[in-house]
PDB file of N, CA and C in Angstrom:
ATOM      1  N   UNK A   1      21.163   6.465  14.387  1.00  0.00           N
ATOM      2  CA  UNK A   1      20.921   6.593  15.810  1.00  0.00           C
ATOM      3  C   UNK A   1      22.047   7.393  16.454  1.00  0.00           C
ATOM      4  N   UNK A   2      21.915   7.872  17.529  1.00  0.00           N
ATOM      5  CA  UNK A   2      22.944   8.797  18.772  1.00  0.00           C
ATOM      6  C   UNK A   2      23.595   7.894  19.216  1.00  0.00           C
ATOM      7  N   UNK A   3      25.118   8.433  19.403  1.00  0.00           N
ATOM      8  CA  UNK A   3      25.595   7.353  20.235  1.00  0.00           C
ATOM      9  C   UNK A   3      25.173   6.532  21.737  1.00  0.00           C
ATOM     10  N   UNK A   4      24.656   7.899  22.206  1.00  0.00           N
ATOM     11  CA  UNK A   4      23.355   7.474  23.216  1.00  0.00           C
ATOM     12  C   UNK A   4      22.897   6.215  23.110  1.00  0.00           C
ATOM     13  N   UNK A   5      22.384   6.009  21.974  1.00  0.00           N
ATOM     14  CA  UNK A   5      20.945   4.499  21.845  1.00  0.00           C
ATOM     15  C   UNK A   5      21.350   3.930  21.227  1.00  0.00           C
ATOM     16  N   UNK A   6      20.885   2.344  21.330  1.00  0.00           N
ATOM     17  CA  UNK A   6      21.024   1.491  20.434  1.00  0.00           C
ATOM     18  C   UNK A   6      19.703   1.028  19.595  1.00  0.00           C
ATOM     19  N   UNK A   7      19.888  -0.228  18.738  1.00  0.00           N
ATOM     20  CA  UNK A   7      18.702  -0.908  18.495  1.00  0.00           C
ATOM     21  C   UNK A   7      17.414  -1.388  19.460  1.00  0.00           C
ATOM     22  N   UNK A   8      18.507  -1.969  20.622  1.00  0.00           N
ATOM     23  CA  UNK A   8      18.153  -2.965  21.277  1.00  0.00           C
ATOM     24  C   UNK A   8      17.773  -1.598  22.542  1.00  0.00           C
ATOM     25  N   UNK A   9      17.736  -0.637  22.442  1.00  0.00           N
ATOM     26  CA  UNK A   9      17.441   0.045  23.658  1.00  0.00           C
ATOM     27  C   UNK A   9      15.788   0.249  24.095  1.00  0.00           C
ATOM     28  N   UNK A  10      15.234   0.009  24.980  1.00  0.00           N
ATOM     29  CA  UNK A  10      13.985   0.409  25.123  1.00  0.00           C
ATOM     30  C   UNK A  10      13.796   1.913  24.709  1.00  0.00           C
ATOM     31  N   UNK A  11      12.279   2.488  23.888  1.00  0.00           N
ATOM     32  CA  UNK A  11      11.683   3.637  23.777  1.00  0.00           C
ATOM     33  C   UNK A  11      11.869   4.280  24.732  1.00  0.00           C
ATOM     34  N   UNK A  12      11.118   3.534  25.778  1.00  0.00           N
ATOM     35  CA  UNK A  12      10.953   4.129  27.149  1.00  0.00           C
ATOM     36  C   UNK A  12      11.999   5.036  27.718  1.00  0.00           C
ATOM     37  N   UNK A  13      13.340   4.906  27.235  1.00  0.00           N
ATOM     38  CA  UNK A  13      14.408   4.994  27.952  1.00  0.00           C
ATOM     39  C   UNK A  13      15.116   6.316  26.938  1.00  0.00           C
ATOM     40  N   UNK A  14      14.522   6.417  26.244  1.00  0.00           N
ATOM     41  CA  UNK A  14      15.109   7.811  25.165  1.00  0.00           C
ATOM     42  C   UNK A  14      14.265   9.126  25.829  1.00  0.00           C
ATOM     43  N   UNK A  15      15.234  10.146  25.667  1.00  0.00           N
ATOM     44  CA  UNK A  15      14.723  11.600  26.129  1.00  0.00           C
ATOM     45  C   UNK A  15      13.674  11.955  24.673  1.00  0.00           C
ATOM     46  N   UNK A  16      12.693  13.285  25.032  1.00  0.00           N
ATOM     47  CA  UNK A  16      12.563  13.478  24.292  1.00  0.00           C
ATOM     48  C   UNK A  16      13.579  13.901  22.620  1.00  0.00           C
ATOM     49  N   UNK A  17      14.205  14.136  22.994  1.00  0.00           N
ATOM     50  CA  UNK A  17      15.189  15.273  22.576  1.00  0.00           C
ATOM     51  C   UNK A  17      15.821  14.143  21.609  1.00  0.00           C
ATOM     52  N   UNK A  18      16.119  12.790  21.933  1.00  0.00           N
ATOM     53  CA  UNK A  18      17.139  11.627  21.323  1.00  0.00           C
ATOM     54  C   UNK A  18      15.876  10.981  20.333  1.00  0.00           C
ATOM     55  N   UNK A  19      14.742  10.854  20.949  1.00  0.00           N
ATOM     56  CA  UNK A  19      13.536  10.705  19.832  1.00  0.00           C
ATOM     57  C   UNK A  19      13.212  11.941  18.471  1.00  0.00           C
ATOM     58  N   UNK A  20      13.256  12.793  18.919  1.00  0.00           N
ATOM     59  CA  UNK A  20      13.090  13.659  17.611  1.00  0.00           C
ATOM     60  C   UNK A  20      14.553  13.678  17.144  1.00  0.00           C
ATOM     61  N   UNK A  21      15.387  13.370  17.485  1.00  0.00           N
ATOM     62  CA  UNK A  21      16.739  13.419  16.266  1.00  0.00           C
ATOM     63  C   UNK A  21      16.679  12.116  15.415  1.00  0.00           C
ATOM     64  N   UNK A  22      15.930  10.929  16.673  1.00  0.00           N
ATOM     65  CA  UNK A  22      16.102   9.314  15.676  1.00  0.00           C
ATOM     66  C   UNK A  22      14.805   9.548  14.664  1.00  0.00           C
ATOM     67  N   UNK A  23      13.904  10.346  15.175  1.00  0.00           N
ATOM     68  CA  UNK A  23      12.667  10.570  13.823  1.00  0.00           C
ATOM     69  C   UNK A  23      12.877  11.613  12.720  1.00  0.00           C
ATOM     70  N   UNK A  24      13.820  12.208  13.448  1.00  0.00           N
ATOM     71  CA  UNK A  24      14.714  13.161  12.140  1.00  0.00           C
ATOM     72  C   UNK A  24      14.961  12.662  11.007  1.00  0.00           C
ATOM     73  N   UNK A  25      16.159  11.616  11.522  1.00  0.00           N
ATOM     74  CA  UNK A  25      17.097  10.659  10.845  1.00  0.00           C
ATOM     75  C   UNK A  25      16.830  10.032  10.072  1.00  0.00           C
ATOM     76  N   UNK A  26      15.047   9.220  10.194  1.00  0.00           N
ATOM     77  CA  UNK A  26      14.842   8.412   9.812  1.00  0.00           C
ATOM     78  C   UNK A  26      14.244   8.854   8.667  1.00  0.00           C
ATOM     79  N   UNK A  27      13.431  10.171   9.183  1.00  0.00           N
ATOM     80  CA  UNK A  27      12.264  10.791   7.647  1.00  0.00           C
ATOM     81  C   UNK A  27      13.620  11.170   6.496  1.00  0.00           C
ATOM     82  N   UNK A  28      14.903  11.667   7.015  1.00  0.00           N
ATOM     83  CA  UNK A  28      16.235  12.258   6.202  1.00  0.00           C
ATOM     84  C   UNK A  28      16.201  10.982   5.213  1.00  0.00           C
ATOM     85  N   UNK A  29      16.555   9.868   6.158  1.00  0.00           N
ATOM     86  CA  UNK A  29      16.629   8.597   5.341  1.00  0.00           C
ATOM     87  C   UNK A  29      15.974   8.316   4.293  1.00  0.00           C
ATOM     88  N   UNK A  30      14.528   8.292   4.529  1.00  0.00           N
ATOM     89  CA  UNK A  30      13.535   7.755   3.926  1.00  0.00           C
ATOM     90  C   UNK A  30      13.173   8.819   2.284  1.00  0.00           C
ATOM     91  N   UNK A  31      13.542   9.925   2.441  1.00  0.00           N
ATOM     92  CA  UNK A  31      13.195  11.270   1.535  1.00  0.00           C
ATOM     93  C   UNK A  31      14.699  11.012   0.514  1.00  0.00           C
ATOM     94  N   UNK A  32      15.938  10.658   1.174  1.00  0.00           N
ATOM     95  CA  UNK A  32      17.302  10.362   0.410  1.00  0.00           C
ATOM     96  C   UNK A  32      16.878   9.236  -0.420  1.00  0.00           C
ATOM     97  N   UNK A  33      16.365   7.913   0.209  1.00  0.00           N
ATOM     98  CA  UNK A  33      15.558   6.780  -0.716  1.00  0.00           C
ATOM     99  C   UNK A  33      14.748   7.498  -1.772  1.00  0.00           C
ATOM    100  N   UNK A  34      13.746   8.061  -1.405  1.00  0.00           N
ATOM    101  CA  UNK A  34      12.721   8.495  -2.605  1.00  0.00           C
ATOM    102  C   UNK A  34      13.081   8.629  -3.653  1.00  0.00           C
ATOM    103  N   UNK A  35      14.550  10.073  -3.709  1.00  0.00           N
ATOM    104  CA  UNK A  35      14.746  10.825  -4.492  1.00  0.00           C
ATOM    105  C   UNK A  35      15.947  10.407  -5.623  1.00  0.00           C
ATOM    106  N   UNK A  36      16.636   8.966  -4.477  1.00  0.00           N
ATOM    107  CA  UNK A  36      17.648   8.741  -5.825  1.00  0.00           C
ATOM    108  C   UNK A  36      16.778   7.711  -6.456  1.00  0.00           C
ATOM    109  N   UNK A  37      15.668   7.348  -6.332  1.00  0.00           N
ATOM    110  CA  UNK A  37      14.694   6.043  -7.011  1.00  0.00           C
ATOM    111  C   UNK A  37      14.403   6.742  -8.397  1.00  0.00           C
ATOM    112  N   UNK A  38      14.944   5.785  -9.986  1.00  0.00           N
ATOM    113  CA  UNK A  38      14.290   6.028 -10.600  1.00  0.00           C
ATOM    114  C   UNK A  38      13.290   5.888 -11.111  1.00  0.00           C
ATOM    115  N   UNK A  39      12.024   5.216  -9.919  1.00  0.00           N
ATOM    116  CA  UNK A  39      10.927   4.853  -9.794  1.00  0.00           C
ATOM    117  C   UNK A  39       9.748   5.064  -8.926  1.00  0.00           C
ATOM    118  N   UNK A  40       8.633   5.059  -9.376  1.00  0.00           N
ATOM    119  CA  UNK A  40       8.065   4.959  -8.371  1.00  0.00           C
ATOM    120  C   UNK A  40       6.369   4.363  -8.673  1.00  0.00           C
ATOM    121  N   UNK A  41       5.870   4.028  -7.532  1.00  0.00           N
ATOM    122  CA  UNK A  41       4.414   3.180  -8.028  1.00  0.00           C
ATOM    123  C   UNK A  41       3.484   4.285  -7.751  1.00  0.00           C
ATOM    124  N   UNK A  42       1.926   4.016  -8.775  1.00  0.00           N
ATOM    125  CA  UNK A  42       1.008   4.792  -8.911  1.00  0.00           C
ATOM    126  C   UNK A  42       0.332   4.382  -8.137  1.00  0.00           C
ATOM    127  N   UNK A  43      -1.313   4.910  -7.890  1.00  0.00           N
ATOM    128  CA  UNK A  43      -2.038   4.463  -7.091  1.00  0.00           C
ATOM    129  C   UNK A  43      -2.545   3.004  -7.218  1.00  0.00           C
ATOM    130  N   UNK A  44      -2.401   2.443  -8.475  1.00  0.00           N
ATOM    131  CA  UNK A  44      -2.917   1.382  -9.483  1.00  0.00           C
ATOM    132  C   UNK A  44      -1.877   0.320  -8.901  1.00  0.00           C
ATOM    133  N   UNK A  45      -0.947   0.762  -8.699  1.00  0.00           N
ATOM    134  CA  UNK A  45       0.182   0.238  -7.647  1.00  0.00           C
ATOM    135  C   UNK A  45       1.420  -0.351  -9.470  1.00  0.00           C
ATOM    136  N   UNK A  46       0.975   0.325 -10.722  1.00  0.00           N
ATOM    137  CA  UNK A  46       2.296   0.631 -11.380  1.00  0.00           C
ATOM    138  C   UNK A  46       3.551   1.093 -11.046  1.00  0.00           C
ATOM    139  N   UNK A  47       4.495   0.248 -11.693  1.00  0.00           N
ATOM    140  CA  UNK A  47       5.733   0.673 -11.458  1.00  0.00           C
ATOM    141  C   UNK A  47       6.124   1.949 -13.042  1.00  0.00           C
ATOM    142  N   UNK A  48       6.372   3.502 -12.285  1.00  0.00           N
ATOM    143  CA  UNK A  48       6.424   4.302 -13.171  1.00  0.00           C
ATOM    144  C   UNK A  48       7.618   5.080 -12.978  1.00  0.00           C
ATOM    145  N   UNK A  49       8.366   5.233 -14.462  1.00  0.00           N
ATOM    146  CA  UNK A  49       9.919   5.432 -14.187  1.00  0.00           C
ATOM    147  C   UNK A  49      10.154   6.676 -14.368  1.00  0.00           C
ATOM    148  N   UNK A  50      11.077   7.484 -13.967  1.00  0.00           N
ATOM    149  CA  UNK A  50      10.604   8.857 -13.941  1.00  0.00           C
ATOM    150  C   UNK A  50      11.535   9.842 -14.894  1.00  0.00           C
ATOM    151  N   UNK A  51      12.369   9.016 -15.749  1.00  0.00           N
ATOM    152  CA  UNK A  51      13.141   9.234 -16.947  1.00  0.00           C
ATOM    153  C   UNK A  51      12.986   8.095 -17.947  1.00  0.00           C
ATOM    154  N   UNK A  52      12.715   8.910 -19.131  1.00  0.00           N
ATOM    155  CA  UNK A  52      12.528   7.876 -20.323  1.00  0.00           C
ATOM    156  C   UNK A  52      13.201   6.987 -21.025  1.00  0.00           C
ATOM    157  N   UNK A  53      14.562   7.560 -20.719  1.00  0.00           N
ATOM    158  CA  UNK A  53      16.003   7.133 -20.628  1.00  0.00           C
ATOM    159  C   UNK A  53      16.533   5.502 -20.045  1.00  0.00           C
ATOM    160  N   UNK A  54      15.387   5.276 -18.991  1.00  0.00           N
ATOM    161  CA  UNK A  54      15.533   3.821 -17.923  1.00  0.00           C
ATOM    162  C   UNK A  54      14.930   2.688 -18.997  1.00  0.00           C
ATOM    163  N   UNK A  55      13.751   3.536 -19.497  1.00  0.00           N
ATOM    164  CA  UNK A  55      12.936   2.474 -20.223  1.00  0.00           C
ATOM    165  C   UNK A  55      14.045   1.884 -21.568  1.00  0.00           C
ATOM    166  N   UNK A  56      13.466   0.097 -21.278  1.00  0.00           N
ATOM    167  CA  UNK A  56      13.950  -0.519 -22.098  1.00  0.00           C
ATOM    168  C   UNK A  56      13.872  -0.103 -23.791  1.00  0.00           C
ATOM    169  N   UNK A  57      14.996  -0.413 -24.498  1.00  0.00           N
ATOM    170  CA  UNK A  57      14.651   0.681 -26.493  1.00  0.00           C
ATOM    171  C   UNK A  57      14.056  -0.128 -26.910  1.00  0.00           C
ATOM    172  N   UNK A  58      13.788  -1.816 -26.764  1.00  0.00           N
ATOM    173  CA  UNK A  58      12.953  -3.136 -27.569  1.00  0.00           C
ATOM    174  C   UNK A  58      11.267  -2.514 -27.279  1.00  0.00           C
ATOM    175  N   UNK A  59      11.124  -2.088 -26.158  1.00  0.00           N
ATOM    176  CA  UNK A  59       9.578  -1.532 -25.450  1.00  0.00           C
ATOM    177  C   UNK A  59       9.531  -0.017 -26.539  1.00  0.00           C
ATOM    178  N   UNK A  60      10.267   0.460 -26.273  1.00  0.00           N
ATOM    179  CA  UNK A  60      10.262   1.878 -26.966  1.00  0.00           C
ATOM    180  C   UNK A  60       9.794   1.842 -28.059  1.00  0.00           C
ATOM    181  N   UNK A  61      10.613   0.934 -28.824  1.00  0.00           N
ATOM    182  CA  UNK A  61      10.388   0.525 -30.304  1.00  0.00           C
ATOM    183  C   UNK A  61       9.294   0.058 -30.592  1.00  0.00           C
ATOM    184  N   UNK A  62       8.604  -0.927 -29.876  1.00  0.00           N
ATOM    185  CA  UNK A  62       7.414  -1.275 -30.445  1.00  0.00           C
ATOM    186  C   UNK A  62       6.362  -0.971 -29.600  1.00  0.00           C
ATOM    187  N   UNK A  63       6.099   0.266 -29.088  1.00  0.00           N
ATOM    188  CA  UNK A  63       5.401   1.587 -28.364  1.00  0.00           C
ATOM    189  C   UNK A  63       5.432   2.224 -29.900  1.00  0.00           C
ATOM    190  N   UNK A  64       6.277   2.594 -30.380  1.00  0.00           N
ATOM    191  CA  UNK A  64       6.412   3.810 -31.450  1.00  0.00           C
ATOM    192  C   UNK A  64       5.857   2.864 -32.743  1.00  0.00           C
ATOM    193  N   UNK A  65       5.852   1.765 -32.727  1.00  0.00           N
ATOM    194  CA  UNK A  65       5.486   0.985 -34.051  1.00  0.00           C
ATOM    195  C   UNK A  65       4.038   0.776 -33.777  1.00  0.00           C
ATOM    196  N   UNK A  66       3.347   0.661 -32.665  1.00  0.00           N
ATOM    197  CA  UNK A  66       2.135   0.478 -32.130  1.00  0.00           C
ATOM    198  C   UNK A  66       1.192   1.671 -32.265  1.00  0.00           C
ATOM    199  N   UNK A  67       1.843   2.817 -32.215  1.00  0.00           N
ATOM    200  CA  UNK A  67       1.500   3.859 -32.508  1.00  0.00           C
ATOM    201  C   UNK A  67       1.080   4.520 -33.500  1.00  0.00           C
ATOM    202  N   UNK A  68       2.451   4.424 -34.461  1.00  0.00           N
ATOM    203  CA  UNK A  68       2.229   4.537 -35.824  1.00  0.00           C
ATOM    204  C   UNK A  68       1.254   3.549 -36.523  1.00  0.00           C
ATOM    205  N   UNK A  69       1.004   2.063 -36.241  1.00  0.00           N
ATOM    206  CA  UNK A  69      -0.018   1.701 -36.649  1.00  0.00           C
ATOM    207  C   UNK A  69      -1.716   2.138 -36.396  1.00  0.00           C
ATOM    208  N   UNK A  70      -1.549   2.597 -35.149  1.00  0.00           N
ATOM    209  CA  UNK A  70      -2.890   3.297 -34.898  1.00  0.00           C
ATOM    210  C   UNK A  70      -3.081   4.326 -35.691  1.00  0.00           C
ATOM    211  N   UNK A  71      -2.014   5.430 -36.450  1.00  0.00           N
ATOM    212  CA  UNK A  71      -2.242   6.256 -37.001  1.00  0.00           C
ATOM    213  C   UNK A  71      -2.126   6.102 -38.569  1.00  0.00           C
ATOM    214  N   UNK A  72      -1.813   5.041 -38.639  1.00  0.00           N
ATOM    215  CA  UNK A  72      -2.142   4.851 -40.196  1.00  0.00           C
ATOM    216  C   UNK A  72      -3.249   4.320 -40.399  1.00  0.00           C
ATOM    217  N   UNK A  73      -4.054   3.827 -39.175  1.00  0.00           N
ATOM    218  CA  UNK A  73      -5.632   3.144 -39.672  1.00  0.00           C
ATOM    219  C   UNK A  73      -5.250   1.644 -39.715  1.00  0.00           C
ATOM    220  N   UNK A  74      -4.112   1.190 -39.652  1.00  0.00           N
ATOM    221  CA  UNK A  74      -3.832  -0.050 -39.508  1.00  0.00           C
ATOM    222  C   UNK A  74      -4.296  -0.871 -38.426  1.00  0.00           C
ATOM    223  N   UNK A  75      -4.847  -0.641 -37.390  1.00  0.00           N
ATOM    224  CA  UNK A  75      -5.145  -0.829 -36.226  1.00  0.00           C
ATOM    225  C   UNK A  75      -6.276   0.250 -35.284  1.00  0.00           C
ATOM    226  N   UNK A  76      -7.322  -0.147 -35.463  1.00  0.00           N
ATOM    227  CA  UNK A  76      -8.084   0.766 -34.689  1.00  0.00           C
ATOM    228  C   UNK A  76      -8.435   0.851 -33.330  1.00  0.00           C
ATOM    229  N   UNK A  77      -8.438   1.576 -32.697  1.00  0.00           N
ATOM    230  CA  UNK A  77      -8.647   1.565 -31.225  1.00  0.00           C
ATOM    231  C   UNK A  77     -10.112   1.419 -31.025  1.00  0.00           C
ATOM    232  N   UNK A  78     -10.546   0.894 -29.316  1.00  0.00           N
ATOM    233  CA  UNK A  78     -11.746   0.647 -28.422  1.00  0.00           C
ATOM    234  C   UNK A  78     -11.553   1.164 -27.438  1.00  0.00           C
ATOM    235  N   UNK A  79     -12.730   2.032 -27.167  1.00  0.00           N
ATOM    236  CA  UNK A  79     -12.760   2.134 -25.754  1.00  0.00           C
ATOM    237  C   UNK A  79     -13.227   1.313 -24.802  1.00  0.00           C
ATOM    238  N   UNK A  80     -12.384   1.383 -23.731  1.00  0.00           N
ATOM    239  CA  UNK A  80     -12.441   0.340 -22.604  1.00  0.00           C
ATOM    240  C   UNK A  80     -13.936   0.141 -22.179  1.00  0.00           C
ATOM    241  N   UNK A  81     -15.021   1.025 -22.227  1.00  0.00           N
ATOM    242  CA  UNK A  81     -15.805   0.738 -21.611  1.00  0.00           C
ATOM    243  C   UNK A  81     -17.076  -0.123 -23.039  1.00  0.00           C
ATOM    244  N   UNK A  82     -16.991   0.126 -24.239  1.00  0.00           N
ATOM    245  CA  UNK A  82     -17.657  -0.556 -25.239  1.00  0.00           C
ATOM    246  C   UNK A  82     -16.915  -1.977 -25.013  1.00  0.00           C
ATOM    247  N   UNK A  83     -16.175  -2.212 -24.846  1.00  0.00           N
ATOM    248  CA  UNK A  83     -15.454  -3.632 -24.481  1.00  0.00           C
ATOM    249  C   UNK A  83     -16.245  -3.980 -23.257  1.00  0.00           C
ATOM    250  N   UNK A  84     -16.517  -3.716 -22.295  1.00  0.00           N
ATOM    251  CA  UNK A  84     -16.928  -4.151 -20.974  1.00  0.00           C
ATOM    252  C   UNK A  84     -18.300  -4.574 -21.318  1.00  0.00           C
ATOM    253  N   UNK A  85     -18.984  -3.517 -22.421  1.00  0.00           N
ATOM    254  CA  UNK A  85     -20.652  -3.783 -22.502  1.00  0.00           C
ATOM    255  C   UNK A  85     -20.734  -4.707 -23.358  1.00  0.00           C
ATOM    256  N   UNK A  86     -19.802  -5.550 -24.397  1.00  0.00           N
ATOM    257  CA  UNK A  86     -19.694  -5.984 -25.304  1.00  0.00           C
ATOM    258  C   UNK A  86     -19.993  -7.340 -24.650  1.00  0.00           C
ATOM    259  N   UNK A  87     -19.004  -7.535 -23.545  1.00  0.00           N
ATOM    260  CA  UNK A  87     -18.708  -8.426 -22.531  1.00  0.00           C
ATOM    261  C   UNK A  87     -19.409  -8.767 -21.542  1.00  0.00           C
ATOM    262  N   UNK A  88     -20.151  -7.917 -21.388  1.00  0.00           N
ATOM    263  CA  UNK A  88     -21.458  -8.347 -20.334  1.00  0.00           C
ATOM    264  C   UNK A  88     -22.736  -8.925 -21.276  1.00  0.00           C
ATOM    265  N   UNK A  89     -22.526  -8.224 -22.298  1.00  0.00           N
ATOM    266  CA  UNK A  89     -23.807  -8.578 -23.144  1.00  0.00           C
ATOM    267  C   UNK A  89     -23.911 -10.227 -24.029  1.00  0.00           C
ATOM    268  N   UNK A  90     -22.441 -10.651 -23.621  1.00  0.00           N
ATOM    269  CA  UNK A  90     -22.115 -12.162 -23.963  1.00  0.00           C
ATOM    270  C   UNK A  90     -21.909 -12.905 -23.074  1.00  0.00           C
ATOM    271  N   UNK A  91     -22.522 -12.088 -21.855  1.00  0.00           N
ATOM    272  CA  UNK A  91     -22.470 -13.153 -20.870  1.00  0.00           C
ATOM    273  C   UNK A  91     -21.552 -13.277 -19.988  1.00  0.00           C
ATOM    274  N   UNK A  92     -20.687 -12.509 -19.495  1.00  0.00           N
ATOM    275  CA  UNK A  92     -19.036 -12.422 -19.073  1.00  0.00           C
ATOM    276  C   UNK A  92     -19.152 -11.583 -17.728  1.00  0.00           C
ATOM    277  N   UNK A  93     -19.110 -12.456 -16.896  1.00  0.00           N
ATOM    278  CA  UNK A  93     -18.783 -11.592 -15.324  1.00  0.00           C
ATOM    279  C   UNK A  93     -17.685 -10.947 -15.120  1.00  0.00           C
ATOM    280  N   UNK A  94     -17.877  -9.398 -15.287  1.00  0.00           N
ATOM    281  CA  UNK A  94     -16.841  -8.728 -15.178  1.00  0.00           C
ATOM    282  C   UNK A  94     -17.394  -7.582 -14.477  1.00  0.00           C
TER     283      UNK A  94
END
């Protein structure tokens, strides 16, 4: 804020001029937050980290072991939606 205003000051009582510097300030603020976050949520409302580096190595590790089992045939994948019909067809409100 300007030394002008306080918290406690009525809207009413700011020039234009002291309003676009406190809405300045605030978008400055808000864009400085964004950018040192090494996070951020998807539309799904995931928390997604934006260096691979943050992520935990125990997760990493058994991401890469999960993987490699899919590619050795050790583990076969489904698609999400043969699961859903699988699931309706046994009766399952989903």
């Amino acid at each position: 804020m300007t030394p002008t205003t306080s918290a406690d000051q009525p809207i009413g009582t700011l020039t234009v001029g002291e309003l676009q510097k406190l809405i300045a300030e605030t978008i400055r603020q808000i864009i400085r937050e964004e950018v040192h976050r090494d996070y951020y949520f998807n539309e799904e409302g995931f928390k997604i980290l934006y260096e691979e580096d943050d992520i935990d190595p125990e997760y990493l590790a058994q991401l890469a072991e999960d993987y490699q089992a899919i590619q050795s045939g050790q583990v076969k994948t489904i698609v999400g939606e043969t699961v859903l019909q699988e699931l309706k067809a046994l009766g399952a409100q989903v």
